[in-house]
PDB file of N, CA and C in Angstrom:
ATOM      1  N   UNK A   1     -26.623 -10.786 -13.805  1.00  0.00           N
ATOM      2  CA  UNK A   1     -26.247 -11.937 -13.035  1.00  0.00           C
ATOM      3  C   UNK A   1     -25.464 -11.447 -11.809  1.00  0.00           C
ATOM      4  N   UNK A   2     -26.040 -11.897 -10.617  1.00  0.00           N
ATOM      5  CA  UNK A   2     -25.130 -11.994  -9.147  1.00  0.00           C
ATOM      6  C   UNK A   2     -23.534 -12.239  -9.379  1.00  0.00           C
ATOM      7  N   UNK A   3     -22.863 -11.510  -8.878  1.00  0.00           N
ATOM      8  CA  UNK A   3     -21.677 -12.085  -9.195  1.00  0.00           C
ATOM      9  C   UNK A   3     -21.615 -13.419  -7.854  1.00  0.00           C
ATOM     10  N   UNK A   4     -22.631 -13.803  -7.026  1.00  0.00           N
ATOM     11  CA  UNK A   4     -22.517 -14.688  -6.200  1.00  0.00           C
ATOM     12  C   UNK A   4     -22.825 -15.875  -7.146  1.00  0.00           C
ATOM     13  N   UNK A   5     -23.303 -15.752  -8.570  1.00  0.00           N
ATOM     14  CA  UNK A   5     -23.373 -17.040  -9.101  1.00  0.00           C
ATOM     15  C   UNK A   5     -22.001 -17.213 -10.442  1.00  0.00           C
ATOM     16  N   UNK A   6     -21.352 -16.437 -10.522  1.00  0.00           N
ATOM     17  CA  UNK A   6     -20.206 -16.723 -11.411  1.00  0.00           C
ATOM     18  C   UNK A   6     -19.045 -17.464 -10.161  1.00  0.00           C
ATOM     19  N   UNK A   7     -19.273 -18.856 -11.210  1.00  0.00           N
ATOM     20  CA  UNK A   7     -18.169 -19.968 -10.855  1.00  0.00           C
ATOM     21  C   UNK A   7     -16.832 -19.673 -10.296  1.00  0.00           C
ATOM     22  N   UNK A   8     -16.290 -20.002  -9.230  1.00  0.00           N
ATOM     23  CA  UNK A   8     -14.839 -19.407  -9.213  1.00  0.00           C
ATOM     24  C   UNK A   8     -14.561 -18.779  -8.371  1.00  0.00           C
ATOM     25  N   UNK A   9     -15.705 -17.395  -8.546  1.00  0.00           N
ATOM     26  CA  UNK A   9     -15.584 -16.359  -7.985  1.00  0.00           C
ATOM     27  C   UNK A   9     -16.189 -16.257  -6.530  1.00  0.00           C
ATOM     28  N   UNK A  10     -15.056 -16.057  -5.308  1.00  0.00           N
ATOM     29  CA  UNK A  10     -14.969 -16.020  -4.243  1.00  0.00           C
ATOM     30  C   UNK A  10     -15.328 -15.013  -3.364  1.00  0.00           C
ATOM     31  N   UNK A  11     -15.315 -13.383  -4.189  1.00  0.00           N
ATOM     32  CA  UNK A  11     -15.337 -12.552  -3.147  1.00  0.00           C
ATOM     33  C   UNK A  11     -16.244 -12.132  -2.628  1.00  0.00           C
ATOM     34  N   UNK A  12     -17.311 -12.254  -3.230  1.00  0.00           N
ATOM     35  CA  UNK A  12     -18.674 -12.092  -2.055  1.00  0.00           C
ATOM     36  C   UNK A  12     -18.941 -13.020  -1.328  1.00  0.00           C
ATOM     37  N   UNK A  13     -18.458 -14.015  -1.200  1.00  0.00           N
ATOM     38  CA  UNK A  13     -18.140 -14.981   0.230  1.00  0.00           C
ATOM     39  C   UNK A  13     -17.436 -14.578   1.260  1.00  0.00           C
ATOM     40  N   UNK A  14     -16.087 -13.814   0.816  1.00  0.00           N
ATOM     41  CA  UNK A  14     -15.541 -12.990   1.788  1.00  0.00           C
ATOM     42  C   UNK A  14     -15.985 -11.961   2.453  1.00  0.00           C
ATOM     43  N   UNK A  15     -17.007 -10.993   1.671  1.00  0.00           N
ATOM     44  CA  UNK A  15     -17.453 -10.184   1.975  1.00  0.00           C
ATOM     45  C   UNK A  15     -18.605 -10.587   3.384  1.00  0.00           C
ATOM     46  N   UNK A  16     -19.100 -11.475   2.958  1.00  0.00           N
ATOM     47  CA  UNK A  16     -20.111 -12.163   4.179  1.00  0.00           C
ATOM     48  C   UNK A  16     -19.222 -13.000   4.874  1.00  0.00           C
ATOM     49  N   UNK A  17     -18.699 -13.192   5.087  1.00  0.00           N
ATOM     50  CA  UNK A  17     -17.309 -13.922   6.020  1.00  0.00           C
ATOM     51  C   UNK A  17     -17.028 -12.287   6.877  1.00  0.00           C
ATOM     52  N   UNK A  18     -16.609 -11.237   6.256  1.00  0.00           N
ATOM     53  CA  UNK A  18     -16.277 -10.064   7.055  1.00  0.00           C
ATOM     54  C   UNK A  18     -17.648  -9.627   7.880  1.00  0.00           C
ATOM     55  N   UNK A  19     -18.530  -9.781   7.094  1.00  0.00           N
ATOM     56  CA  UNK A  19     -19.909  -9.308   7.669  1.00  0.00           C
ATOM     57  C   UNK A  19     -19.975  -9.597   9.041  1.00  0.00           C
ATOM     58  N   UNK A  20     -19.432 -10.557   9.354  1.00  0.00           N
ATOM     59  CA  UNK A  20     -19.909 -11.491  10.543  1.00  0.00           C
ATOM     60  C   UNK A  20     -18.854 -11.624  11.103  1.00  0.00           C
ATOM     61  N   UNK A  21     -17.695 -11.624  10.750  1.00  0.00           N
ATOM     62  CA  UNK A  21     -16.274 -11.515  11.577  1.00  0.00           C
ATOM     63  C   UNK A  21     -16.238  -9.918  12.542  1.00  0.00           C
ATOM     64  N   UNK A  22     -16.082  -9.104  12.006  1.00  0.00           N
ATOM     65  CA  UNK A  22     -15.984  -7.590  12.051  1.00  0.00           C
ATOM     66  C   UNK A  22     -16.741  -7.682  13.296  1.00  0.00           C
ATOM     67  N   UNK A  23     -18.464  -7.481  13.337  1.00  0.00           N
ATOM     68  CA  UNK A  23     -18.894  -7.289  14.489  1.00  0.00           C
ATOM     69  C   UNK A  23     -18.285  -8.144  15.666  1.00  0.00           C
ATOM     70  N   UNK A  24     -18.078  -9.756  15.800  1.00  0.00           N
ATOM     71  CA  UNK A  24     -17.965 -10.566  16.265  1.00  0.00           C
ATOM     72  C   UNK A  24     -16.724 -10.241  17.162  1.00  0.00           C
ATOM     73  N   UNK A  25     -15.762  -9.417  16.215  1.00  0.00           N
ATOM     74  CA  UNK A  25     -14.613  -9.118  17.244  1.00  0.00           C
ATOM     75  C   UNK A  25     -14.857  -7.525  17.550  1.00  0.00           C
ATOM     76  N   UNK A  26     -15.559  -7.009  17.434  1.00  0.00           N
ATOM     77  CA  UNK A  26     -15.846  -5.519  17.862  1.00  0.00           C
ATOM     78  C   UNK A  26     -16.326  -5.564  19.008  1.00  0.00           C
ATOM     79  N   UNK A  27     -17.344  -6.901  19.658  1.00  0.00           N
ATOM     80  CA  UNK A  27     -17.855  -7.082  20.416  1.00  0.00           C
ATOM     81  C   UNK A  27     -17.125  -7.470  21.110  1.00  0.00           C
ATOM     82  N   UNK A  28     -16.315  -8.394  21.770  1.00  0.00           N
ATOM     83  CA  UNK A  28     -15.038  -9.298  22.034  1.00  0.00           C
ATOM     84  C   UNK A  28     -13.806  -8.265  22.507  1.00  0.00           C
ATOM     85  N   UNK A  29     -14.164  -7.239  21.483  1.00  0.00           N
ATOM     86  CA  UNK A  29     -12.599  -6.496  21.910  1.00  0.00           C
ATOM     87  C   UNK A  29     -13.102  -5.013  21.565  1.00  0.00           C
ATOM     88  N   UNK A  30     -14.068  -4.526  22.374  1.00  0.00           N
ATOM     89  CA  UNK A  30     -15.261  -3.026  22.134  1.00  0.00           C
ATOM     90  C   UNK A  30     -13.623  -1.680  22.187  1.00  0.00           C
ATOM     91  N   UNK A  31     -13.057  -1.287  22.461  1.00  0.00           N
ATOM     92  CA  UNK A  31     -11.440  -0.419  22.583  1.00  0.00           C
ATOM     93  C   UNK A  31     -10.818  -0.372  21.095  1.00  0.00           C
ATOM     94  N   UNK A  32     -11.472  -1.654  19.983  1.00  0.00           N
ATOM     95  CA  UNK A  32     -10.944  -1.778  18.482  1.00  0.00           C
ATOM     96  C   UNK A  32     -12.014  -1.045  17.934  1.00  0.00           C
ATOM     97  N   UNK A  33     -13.452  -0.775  18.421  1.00  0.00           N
ATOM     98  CA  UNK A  33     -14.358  -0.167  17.517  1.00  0.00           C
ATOM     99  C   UNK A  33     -13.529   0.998  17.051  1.00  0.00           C
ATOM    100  N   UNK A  34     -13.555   1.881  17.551  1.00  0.00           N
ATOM    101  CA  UNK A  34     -13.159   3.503  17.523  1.00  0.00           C
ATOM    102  C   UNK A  34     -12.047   2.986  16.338  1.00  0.00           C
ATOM    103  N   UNK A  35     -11.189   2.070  16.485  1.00  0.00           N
ATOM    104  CA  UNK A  35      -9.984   2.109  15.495  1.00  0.00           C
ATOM    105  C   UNK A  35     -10.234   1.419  14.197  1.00  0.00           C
ATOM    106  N   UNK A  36     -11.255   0.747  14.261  1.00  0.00           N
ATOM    107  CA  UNK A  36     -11.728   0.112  13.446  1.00  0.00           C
ATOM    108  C   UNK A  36     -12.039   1.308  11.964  1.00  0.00           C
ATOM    109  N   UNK A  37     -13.094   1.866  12.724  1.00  0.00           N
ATOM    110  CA  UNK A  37     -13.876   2.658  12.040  1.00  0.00           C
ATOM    111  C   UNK A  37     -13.157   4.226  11.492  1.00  0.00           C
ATOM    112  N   UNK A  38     -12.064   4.046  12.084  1.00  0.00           N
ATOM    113  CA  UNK A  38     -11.081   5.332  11.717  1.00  0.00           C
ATOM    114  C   UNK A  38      -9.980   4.525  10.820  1.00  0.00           C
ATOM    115  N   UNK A  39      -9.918   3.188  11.000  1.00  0.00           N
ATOM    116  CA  UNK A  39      -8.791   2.846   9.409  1.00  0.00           C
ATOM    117  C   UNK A  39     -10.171   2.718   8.213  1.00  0.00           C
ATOM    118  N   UNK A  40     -11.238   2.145   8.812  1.00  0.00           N
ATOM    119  CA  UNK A  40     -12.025   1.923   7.299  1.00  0.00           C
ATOM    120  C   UNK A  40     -11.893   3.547   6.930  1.00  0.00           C
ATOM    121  N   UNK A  41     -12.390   4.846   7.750  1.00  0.00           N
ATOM    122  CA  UNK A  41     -12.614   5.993   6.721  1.00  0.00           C
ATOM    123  C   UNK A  41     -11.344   6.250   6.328  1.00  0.00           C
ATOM    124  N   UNK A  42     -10.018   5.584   6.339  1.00  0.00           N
ATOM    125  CA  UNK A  42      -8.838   6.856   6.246  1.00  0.00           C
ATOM    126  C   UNK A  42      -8.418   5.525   5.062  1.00  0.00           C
ATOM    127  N   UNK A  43      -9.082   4.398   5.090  1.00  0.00           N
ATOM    128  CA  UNK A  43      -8.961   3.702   3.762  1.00  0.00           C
ATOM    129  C   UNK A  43      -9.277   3.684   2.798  1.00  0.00           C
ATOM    130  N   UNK A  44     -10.985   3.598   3.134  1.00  0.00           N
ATOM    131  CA  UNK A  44     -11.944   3.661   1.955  1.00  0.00           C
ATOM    132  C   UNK A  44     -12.090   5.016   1.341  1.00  0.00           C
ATOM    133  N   UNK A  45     -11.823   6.375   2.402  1.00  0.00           N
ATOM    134  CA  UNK A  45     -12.277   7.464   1.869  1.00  0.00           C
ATOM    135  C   UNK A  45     -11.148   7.985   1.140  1.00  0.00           C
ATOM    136  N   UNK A  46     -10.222   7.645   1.984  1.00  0.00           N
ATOM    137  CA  UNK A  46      -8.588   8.563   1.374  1.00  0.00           C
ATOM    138  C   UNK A  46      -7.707   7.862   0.898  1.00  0.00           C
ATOM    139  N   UNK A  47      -6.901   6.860   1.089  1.00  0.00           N
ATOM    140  CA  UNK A  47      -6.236   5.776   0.204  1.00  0.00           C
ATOM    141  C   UNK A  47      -6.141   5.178  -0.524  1.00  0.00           C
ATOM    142  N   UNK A  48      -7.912   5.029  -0.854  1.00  0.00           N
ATOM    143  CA  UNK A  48      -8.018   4.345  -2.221  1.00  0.00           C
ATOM    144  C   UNK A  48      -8.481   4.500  -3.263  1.00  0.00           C
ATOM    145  N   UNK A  49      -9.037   5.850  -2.896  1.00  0.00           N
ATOM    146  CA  UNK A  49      -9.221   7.241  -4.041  1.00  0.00           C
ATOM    147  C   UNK A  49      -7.934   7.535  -4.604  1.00  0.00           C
ATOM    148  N   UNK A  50      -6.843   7.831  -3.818  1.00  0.00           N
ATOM    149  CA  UNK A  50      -5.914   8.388  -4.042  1.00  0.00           C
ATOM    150  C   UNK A  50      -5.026   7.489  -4.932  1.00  0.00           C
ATOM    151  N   UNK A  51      -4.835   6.090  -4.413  1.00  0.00           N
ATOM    152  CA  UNK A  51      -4.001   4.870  -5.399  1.00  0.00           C
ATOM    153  C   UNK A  51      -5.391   4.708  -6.675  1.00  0.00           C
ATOM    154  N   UNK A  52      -6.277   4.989  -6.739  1.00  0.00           N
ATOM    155  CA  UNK A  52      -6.562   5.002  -7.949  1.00  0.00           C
ATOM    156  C   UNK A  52      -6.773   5.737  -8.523  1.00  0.00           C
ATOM    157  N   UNK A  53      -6.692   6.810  -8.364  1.00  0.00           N
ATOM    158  CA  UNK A  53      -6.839   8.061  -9.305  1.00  0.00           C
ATOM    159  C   UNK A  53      -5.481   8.992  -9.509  1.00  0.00           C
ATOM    160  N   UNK A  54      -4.465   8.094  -8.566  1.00  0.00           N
ATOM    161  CA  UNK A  54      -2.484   8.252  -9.115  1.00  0.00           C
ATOM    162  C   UNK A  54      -2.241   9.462  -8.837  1.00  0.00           C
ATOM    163  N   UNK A  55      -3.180  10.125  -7.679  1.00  0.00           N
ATOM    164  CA  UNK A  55      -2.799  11.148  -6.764  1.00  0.00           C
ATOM    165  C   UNK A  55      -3.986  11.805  -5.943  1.00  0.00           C
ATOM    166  N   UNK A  56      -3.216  13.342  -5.388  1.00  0.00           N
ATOM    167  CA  UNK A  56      -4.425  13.868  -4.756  1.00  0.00           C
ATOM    168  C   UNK A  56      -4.915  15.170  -5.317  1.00  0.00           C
ATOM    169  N   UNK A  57      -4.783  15.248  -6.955  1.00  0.00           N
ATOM    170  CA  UNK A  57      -4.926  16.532  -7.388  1.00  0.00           C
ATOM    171  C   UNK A  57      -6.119  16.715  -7.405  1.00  0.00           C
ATOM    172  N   UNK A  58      -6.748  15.480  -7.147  1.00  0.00           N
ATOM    173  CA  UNK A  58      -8.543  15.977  -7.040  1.00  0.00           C
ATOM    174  C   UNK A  58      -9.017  16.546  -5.697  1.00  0.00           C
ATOM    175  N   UNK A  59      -8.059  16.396  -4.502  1.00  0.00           N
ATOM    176  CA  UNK A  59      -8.393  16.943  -3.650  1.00  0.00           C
ATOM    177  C   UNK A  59      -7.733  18.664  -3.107  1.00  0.00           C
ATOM    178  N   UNK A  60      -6.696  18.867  -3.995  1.00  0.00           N
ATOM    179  CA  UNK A  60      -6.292  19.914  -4.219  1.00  0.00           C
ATOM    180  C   UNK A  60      -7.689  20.650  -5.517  1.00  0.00           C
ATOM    181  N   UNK A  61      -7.847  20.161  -6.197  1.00  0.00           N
ATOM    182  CA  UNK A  61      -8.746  20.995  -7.169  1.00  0.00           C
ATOM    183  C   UNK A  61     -10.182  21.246  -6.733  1.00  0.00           C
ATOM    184  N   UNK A  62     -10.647  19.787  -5.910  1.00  0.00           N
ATOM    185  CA  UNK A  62     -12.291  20.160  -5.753  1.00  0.00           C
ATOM    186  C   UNK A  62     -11.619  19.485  -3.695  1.00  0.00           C
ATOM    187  N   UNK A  63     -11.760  20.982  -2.863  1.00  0.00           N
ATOM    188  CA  UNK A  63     -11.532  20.001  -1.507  1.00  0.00           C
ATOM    189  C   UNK A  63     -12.800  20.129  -0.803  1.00  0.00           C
ATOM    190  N   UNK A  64     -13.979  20.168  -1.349  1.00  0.00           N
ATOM    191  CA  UNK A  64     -15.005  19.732  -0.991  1.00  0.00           C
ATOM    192  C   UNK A  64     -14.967  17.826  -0.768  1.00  0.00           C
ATOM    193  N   UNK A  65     -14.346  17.239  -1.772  1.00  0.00           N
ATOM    194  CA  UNK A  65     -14.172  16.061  -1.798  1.00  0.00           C
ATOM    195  C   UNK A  65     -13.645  15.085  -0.599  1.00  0.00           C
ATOM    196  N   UNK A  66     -13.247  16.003   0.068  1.00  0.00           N
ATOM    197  CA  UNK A  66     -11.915  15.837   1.564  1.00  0.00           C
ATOM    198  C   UNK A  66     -13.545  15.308   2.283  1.00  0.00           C
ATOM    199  N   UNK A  67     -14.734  15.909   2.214  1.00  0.00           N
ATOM    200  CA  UNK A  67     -15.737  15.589   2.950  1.00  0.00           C
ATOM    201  C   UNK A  67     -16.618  14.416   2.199  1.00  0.00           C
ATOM    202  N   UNK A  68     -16.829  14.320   0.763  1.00  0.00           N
ATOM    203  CA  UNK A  68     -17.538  13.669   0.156  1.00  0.00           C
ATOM    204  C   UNK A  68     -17.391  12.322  -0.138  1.00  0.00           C
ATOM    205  N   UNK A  69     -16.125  12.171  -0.528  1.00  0.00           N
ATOM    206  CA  UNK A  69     -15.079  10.640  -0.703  1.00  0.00           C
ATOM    207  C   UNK A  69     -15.527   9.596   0.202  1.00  0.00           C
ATOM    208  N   UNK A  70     -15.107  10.067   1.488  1.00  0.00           N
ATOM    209  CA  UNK A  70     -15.586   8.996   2.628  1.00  0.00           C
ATOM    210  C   UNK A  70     -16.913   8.255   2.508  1.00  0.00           C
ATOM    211  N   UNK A  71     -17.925   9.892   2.310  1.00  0.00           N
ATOM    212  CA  UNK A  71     -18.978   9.120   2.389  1.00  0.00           C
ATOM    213  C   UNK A  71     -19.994   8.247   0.903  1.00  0.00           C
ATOM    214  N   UNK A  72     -19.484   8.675   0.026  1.00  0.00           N
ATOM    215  CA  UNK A  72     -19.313   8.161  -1.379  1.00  0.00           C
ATOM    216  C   UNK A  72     -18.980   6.978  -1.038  1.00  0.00           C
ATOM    217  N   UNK A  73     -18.432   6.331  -0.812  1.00  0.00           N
ATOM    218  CA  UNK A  73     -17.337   5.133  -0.318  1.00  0.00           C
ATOM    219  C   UNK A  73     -18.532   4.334   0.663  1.00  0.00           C
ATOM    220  N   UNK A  74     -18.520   4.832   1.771  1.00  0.00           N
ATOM    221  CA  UNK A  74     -19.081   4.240   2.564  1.00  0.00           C
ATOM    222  C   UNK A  74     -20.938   3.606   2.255  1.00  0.00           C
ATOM    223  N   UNK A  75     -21.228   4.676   1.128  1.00  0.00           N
ATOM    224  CA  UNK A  75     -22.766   3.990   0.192  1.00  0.00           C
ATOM    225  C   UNK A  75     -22.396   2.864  -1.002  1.00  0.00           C
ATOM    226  N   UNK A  76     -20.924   3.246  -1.457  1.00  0.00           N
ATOM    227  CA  UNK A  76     -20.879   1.760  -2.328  1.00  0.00           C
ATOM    228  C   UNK A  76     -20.756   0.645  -1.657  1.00  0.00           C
ATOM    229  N   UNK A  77     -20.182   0.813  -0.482  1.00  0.00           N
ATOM    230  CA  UNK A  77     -19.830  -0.479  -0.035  1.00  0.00           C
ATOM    231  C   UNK A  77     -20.736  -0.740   0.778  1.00  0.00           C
ATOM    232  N   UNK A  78     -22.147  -0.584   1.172  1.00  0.00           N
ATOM    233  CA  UNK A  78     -23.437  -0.630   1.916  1.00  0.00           C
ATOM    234  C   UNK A  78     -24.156  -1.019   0.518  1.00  0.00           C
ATOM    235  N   UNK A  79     -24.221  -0.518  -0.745  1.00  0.00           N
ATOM    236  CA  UNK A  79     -25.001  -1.018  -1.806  1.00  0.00           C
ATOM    237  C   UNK A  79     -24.339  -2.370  -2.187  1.00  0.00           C
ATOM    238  N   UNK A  80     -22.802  -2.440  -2.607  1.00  0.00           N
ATOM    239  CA  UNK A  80     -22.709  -3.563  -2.499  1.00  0.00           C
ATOM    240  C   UNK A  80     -22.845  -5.106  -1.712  1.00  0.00           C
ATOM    241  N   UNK A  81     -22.560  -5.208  -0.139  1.00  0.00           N
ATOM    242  CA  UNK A  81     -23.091  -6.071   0.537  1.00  0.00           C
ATOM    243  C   UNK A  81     -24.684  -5.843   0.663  1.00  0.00           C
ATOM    244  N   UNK A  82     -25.598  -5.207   0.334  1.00  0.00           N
ATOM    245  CA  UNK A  82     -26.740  -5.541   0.112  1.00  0.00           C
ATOM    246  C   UNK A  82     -27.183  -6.040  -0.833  1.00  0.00           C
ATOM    247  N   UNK A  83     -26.214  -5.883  -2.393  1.00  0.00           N
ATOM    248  CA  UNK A  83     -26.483  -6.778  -3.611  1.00  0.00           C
ATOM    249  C   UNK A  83     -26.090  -8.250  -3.153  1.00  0.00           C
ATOM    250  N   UNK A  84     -24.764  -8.303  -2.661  1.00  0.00           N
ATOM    251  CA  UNK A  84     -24.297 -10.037  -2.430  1.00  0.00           C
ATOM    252  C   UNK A  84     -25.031 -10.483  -1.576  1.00  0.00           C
ATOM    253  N   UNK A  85     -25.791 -10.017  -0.507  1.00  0.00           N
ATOM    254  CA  UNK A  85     -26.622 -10.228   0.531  1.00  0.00           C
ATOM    255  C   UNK A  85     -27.882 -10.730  -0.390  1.00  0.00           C
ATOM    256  N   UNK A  86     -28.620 -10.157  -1.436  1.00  0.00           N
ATOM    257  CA  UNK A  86     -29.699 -10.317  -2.240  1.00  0.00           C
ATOM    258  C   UNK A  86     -29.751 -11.093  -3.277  1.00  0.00           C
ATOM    259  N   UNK A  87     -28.173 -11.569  -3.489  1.00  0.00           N
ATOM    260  CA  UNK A  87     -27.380 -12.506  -4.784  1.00  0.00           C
ATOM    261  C   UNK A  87     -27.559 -13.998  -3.635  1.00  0.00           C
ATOM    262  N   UNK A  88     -27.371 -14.011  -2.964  1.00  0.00           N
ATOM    263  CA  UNK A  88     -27.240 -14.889  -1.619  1.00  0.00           C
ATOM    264  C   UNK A  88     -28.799 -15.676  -1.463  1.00  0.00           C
ATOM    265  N   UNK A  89     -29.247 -14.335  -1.494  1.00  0.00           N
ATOM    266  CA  UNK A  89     -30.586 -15.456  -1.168  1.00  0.00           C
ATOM    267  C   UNK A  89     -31.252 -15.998  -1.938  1.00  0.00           C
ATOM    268  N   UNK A  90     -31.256 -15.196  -3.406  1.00  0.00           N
ATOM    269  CA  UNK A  90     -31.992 -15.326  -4.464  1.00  0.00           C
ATOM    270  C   UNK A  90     -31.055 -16.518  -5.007  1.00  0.00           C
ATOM    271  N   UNK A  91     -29.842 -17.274  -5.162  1.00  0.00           N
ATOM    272  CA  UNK A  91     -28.875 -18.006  -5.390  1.00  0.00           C
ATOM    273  C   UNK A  91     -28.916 -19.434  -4.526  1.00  0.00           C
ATOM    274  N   UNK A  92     -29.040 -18.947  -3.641  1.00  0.00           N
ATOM    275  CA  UNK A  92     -28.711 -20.004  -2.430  1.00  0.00           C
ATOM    276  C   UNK A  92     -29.890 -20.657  -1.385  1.00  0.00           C
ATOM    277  N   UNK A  93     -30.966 -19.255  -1.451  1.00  0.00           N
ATOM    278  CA  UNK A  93     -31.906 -19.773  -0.509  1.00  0.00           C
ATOM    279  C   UNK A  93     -32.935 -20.225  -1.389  1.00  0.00           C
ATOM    280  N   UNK A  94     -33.006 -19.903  -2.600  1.00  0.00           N
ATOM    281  CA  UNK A  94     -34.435 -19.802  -3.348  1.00  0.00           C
ATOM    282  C   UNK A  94     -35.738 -20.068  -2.537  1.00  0.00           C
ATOM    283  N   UNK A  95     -36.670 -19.059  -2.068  1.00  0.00           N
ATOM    284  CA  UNK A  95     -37.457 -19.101  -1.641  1.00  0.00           C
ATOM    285  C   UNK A  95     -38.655 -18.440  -2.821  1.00  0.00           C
TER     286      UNK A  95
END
């Protein structure tokens, strides 16, 4: 089951709310791209590896990871808005 069809649950609405926000002001204000895209990698790749895994001994032990994380990161969160994107239509558009 889509999590776009469990009751309640809001966040793949947000997620397509960002979908369309994000570019909208990238375009509007083109000087935020560059910064944009340097907090998502120093978020998604390094901050939130790190608060969940309750340090950086994985990047002291394997620092191949210093390169891999980011982009690890950056395919879940491209697989995921393509699931809510596919939960969306199959949910909402039924065609």
């Amino acid at each position: 089951m889509p999590t776009v069809e469990l009751k309640y649950y809001k966040v793949p609405y947000y997620y397509i709310a960002l979908i369309f926000i994000c570019p909208t002001i990238m375009i509007y204000f083109t000087n935020t791209l560059y910064l944009f895209i340097l907090l998502y990698f120093i978020l998604r790749g390094y901050l939130i590896p790190i608060i969940k895994s309750k340090g950086i001994s994985m990047f002291v032990k394997y620092p191949i990871m210093l390169i891999v994380i980011p982009i690890v990161g950056l395919l879940i969160d491209i697989a995921k808005i393509i699931g809510i994107l596919w939960g969306v239509k199959k949910y909402h558009i039924r065609m």
